[in-house]
Protein backbone atom coordinates (compact mmCIF):
# COMPACT_ATOMS: atom_id res chain seq x y z
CA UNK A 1 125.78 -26.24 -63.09
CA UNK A 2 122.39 -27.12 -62.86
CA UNK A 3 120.55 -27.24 -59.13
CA UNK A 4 118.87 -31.04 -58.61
CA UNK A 5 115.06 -31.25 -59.65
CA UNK A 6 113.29 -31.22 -57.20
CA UNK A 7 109.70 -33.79 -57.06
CA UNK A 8 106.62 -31.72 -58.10
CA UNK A 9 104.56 -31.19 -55.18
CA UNK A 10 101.84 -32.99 -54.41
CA UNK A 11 98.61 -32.77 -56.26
CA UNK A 12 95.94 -31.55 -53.61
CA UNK A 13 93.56 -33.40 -52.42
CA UNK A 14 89.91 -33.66 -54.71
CA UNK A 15 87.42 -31.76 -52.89
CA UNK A 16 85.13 -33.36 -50.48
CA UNK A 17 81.64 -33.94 -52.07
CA UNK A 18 79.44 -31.34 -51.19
CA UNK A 19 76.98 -31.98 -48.48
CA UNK A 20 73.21 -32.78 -48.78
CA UNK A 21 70.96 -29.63 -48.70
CA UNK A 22 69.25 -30.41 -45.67
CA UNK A 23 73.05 -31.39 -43.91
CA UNK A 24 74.28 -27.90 -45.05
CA UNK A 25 71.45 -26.32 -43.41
CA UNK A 26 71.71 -28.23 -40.49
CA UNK A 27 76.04 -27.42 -40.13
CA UNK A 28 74.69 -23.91 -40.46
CA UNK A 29 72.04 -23.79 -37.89
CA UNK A 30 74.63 -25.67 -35.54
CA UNK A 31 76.44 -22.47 -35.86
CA UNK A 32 74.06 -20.28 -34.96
CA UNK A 33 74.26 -18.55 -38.16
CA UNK A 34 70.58 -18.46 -38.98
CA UNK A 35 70.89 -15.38 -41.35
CA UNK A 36 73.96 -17.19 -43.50
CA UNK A 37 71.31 -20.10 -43.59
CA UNK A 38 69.18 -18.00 -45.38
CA UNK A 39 71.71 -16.41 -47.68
CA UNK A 40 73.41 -19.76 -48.89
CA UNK A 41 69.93 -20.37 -50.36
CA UNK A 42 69.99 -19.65 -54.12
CA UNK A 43 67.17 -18.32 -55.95
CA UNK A 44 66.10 -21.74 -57.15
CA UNK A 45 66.17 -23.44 -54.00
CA UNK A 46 62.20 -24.61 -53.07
CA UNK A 47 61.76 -22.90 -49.53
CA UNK A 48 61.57 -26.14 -47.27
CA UNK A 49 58.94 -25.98 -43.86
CA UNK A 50 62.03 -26.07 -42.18
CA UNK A 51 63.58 -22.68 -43.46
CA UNK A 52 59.77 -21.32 -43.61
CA UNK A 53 59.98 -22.03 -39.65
CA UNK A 54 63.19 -20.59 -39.46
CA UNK A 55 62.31 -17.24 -41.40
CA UNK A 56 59.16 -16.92 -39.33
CA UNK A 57 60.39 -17.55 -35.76
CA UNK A 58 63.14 -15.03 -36.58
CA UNK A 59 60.58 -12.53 -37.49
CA UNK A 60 58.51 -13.04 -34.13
CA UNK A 61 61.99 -12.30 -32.36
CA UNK A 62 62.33 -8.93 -34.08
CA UNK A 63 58.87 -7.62 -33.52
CA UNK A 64 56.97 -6.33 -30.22
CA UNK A 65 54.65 -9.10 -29.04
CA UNK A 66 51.17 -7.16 -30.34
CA UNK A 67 52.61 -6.92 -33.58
CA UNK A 68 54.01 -10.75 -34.27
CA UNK A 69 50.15 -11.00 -32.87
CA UNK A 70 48.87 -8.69 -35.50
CA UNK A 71 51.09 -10.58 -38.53
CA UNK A 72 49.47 -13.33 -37.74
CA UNK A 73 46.35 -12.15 -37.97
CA UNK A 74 46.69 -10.09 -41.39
CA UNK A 75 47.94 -13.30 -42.68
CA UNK A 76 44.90 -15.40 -41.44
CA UNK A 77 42.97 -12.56 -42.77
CA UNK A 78 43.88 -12.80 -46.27
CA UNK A 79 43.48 -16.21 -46.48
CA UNK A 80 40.33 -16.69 -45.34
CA UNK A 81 39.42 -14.20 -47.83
CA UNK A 82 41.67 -16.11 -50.50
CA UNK A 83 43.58 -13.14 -51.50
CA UNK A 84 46.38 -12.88 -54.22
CA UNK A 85 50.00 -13.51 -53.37
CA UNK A 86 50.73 -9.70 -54.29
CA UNK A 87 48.28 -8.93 -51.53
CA UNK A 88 50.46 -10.50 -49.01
CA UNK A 89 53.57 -9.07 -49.78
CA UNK A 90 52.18 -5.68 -49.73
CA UNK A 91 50.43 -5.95 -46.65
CA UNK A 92 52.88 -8.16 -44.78
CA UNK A 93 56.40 -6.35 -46.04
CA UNK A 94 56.25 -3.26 -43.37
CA UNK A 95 56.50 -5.82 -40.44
CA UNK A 96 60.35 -6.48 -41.56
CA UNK A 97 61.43 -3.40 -40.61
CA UNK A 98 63.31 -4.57 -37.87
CA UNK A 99 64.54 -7.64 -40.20
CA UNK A 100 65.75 -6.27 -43.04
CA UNK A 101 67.82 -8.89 -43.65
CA UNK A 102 64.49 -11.24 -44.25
CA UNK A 103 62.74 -8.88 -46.25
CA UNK A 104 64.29 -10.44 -49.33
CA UNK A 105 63.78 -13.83 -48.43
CA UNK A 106 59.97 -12.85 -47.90
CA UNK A 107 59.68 -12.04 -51.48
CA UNK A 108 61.86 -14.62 -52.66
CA UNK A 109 59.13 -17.19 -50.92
CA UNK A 110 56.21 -15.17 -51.94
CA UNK A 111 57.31 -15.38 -55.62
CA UNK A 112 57.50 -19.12 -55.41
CA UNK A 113 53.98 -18.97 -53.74
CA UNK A 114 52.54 -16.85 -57.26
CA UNK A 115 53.97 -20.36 -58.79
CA UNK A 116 52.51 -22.81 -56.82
CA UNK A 117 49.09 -22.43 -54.60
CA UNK A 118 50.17 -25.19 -52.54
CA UNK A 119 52.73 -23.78 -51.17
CA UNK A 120 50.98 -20.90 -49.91
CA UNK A 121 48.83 -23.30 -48.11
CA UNK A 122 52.17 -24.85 -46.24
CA UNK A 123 53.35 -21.54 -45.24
CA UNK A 124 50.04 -21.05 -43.50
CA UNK A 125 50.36 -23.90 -41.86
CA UNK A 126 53.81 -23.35 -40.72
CA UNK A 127 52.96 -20.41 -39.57
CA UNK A 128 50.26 -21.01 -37.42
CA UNK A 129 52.50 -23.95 -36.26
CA UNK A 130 55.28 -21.50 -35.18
CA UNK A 131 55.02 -21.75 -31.83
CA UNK A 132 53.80 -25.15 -30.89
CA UNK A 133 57.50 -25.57 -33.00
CA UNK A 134 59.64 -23.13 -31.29
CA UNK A 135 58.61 -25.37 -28.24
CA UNK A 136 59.40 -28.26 -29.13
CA UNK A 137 63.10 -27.14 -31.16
CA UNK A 138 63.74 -26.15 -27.42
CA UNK A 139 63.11 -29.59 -26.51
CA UNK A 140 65.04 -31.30 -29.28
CA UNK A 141 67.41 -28.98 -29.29
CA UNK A 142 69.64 -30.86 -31.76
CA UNK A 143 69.02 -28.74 -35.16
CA UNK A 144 68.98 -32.38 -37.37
CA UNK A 145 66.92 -34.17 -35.22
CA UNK A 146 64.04 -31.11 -34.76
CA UNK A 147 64.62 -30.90 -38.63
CA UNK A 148 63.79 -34.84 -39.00
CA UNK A 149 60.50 -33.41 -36.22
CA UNK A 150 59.62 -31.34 -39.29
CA UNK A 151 59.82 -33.29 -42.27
CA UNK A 152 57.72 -36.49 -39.99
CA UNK A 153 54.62 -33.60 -39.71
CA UNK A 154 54.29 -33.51 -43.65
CA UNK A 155 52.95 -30.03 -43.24
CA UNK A 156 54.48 -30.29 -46.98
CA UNK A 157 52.57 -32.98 -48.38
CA UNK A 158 49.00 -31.86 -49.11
CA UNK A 159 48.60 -35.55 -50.05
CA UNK A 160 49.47 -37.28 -46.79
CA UNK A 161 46.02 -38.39 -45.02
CA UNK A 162 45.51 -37.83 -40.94
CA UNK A 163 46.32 -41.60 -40.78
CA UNK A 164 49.64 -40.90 -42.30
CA UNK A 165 50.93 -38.17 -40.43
CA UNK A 166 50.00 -39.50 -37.01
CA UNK A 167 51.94 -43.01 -38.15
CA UNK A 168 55.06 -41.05 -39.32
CA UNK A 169 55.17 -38.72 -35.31
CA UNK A 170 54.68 -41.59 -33.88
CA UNK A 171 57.62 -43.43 -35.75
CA UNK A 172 59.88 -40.23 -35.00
CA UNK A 173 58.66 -40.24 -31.39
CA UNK A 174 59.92 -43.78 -31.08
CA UNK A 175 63.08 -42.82 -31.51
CA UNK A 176 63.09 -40.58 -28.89
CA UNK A 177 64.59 -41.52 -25.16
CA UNK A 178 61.80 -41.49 -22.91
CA UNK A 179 62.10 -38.27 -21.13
CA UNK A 180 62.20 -36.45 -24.21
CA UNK A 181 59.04 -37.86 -25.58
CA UNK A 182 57.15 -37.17 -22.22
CA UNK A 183 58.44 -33.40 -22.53
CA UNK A 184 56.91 -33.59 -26.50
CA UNK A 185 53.97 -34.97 -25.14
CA UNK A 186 53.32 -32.14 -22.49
CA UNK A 187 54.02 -29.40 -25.52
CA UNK A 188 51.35 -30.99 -27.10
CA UNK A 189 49.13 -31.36 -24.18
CA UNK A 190 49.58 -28.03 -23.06
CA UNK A 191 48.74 -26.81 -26.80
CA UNK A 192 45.58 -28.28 -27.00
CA UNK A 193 44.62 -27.09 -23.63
CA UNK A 194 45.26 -23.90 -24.41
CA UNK A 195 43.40 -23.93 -27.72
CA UNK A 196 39.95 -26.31 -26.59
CA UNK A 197 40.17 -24.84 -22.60
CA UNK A 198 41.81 -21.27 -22.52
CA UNK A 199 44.35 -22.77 -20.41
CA UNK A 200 47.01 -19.82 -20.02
CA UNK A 201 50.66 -21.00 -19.67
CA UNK A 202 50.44 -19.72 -15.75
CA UNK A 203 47.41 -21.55 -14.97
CA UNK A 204 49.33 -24.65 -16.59
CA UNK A 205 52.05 -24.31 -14.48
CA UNK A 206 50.03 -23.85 -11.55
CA UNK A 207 48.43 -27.27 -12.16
CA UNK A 208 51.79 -28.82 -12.81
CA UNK A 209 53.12 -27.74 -9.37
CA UNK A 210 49.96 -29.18 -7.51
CA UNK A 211 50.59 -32.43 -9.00
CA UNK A 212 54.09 -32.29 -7.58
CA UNK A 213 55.63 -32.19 -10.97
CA UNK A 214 54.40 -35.55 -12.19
CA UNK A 215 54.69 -34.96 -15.92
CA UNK A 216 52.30 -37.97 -16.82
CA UNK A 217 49.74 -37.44 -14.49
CA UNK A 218 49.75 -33.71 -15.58
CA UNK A 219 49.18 -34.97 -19.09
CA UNK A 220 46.70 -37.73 -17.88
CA UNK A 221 44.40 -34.43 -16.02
CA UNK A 222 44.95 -31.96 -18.79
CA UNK A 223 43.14 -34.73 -21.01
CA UNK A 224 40.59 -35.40 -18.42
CA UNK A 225 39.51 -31.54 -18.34
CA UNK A 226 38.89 -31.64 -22.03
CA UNK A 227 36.09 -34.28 -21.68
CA UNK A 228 33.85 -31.49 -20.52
CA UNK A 229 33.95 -30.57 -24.26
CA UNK A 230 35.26 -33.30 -26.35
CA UNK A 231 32.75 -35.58 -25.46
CA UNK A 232 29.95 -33.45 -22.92
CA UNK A 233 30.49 -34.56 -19.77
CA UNK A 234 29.13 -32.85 -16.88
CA UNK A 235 32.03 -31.20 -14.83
CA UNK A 236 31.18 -33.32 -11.81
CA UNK A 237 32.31 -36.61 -13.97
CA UNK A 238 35.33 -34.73 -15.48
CA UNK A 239 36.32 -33.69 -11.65
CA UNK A 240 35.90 -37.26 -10.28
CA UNK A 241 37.87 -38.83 -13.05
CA UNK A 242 40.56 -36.09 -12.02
CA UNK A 243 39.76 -37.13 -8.24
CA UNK A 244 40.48 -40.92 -9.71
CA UNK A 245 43.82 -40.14 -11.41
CA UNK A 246 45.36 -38.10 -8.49
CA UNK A 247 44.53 -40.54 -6.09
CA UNK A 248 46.10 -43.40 -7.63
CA UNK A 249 49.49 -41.68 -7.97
CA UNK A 250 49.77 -38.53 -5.62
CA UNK A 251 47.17 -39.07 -3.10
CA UNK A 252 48.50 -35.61 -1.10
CA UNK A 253 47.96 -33.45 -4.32
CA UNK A 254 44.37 -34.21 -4.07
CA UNK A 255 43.19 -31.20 -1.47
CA UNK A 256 44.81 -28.64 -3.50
CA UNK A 257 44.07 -29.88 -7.02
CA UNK A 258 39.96 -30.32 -5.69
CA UNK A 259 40.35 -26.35 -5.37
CA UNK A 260 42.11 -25.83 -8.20
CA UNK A 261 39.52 -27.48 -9.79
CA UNK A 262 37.10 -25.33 -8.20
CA UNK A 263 38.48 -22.01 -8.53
CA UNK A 264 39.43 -23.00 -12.51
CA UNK A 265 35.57 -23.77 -13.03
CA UNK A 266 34.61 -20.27 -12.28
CA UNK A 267 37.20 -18.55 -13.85
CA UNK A 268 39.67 -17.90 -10.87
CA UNK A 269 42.49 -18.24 -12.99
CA UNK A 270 42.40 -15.16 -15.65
CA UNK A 271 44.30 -12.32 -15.89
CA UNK A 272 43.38 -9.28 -18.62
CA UNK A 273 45.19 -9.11 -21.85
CA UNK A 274 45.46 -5.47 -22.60
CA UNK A 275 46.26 -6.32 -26.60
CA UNK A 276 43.18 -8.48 -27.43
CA UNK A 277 40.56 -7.85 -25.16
CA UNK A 278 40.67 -11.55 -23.71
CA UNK A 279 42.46 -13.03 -21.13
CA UNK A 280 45.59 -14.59 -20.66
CA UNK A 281 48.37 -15.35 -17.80
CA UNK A 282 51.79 -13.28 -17.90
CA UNK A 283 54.13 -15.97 -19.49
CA UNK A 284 58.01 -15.71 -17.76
CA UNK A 285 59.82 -17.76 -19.72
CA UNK A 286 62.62 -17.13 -22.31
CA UNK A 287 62.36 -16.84 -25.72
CA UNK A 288 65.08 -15.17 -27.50
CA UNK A 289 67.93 -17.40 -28.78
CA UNK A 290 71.57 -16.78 -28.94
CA UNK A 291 70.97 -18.03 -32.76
CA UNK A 292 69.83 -15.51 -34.07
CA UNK A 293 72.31 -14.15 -35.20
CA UNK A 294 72.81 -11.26 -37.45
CA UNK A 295 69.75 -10.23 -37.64
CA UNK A 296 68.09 -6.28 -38.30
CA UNK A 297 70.32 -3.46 -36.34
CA UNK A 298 71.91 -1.02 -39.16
CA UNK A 299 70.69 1.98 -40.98
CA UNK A 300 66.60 1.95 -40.60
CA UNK A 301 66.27 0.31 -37.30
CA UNK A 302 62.78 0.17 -36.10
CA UNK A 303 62.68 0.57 -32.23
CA UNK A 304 58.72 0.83 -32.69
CA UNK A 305 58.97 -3.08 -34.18
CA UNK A 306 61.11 -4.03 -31.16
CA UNK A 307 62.85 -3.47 -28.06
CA UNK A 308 66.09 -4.80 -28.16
CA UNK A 309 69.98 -4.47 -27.42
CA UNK A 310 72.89 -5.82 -29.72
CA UNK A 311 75.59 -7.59 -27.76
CA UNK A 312 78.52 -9.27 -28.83
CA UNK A 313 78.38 -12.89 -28.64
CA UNK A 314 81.59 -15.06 -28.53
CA UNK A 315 81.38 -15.99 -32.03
CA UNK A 316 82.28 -12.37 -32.17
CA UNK A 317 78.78 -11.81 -33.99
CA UNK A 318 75.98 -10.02 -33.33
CA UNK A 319 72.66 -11.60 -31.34
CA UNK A 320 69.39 -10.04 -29.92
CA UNK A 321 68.56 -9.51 -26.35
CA UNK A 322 65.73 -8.52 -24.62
CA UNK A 323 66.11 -4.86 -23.30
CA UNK A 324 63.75 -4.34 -20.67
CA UNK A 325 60.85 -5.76 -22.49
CA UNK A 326 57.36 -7.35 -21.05
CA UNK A 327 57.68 -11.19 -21.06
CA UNK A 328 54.06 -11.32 -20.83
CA UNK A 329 53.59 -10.44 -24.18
CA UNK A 330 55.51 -13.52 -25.74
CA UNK A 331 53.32 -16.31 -24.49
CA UNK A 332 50.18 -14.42 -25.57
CA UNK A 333 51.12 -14.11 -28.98
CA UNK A 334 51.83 -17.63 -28.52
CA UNK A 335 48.11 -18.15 -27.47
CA UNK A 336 46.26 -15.83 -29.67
CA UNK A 337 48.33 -17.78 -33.09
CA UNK A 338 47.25 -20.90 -31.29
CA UNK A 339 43.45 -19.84 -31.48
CA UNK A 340 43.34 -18.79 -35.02
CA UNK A 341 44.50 -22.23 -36.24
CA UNK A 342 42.22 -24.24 -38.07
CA UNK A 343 41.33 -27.60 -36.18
CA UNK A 344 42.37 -29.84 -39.15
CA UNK A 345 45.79 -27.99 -39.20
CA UNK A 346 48.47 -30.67 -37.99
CA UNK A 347 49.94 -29.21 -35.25
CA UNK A 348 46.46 -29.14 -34.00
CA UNK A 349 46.11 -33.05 -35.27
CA UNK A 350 49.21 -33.76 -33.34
CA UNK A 351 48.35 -32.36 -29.98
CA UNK A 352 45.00 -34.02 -30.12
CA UNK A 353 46.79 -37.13 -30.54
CA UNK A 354 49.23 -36.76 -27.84
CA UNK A 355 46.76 -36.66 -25.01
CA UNK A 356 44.20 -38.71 -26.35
């Protein structure tokens, strides 16, 4: 006696077509698995400005403020005096101590850069764009739509003109809800501040609280200040077109912002910095991010490179956390990479387009 057949079972399913690259990454990011991001790159894969951000900003996070400071300086070194790739690696390699887990990465996009000059070039750029672009990811916060951010600045495209670039942010910023591009456009505002005035974060925020938080008319005076330089007027035009702008929105902000203005113009508002001999404000904001995840700890840990604690995040992975560290340190490594950018960079083009 035989038992019944019984129906073969069903053939599975085909497997779902596999996702784009730049989807992938983005699932991945979404995750907060910034380390996996880099490890489900193969060997072939073209290091995007996107993952040359990512690999950067998670090396700032593992290293002590002076010496994210002093990277980017030995970088800006080299190329200025147009050294070989090899050069970089060597010199550059020892700050991953605390990021082991990028060292290979590193290499991996330093041996592309022996292959093709150009992208050297767009790693500089990205680099010195760091953190204008850790700003503004904290804006966007959506990993796909700061990733669409990076792809409109064509920091890739050594062919795209000025005219180009400005026309493709300004098509992304379009897209934008309003309050969102008003929060890009005081990132960029700030940034070029900062870089043509010396404005420190502190004395920013200081401004911003005398004008009783009015994001535009913050923008509108941080612009006005720069005609001192951008086009030589004498500071008693650049205060009365301040005096004009105040007025017609926030009339009461005008007694305090006149001595603002005053104390600014003699250099009230600086504070030492103890790492490069200039001056900048202490910066208390935050800047580590529960994405990175999975990065450094192990055999080898560097506390010299950083300061940090491992705790368990509900993911049930591992993520960094400040351990009694400085803040001010953050911010003025944030201002020092901001200094040593080239004029013609675009992050640079970008904030001089935003206020003008």
């Amino acid at each position: 006696f035989l038992p019944p057949s019984s129906p073969p079972p069903p053939s599975p399913p085909p497997p779902p077509p596999p996702l784009p690259q730049h989807a992938h990454n983005s699932k991945l990011i979404a995750k907060g698995q910034f380390s996996s991001f880099f490890l489900h790159m193969t060997d072939a894969s073209i290091p995007s400005t996107y993952s040359q951000f990512t690999l950067f900003r998670e090396l700032s996070n593992s290293l002590y403020p002076h010496d994210w400071h002093t990277f980017v300086e030995t970088w800006h070194s080299m190329v200025a005096v147009n050294a070989p790739v090899a050069e970089f690696t060597y010199n550059l390699i020892p700050f991953f101590s605390n990021a082991r887990k990028l060292q290979p990465v590193f290499q991996r996009y330093m041996k592309f850069a022996q292959q093709d000059a150009n992208l050297l070039s767009t790693m500089t750029t990205v680099l010195m764009s760091t953190p204008l672009l850790d700003r503004i990811q904290g804006i966007l916060q959506a990993p796909r739509l700061f990733q669409a951010y990076v792809v409109a600045l064509k920091m890739d495209d050594a062919s795209a003109s000025h005219t180009q670039v400005m026309n493709s942010i300004q098509a992304f910023l379009a897209t934008l809800p309003a309050h969102t591009r008003l929060a890009m456009q005081r990132v960029f505002a700030e940034a070029e501040a900062s870089d043509s005035l010396g404005l420190t974060p502190s004395t920013q925020e200081t401004l911003f609280n005398l004008l009783h938080g009015d994001t535009q008319l913050y923008i509108d005076v941080l612009s006005a200040l720069q005609l001192n330089q951008s086009r030589n007027w004498a500071w008693d035009a650049v205060v009365a077109k301040v005096k004009t702008l105040v007025l017609a929105k926030k009339p009461p902000a005008w007694a305090d912002t006149e001595q603002f203005l005053e104390r600014l113009h003699w250099g009230g508002y600086q504070d030492y910095d103890e790492y490069s001999g200039g001056y900048v404000d202490e910066y208390d904001g935050d800047d580590w991010y529960e994405e990175e995840a999975n990065l450094g700890g192990g055999d080898g840990y560097d506390y010299y490179y950083a300061q940090t604690s491992l705790s368990t995040s509900s993911s049930g992975g591992q993520v960094y956390e400040h351990k009694d560290a400085p803040q001010a340190g953050k911010q003025e490594a944030t201002v020092e990479a901001t200094k040593v950018q080239d004029p013609s960079q675009v992050a640079d083009s970008l904030a001089r387009m935003s206020v003008a």
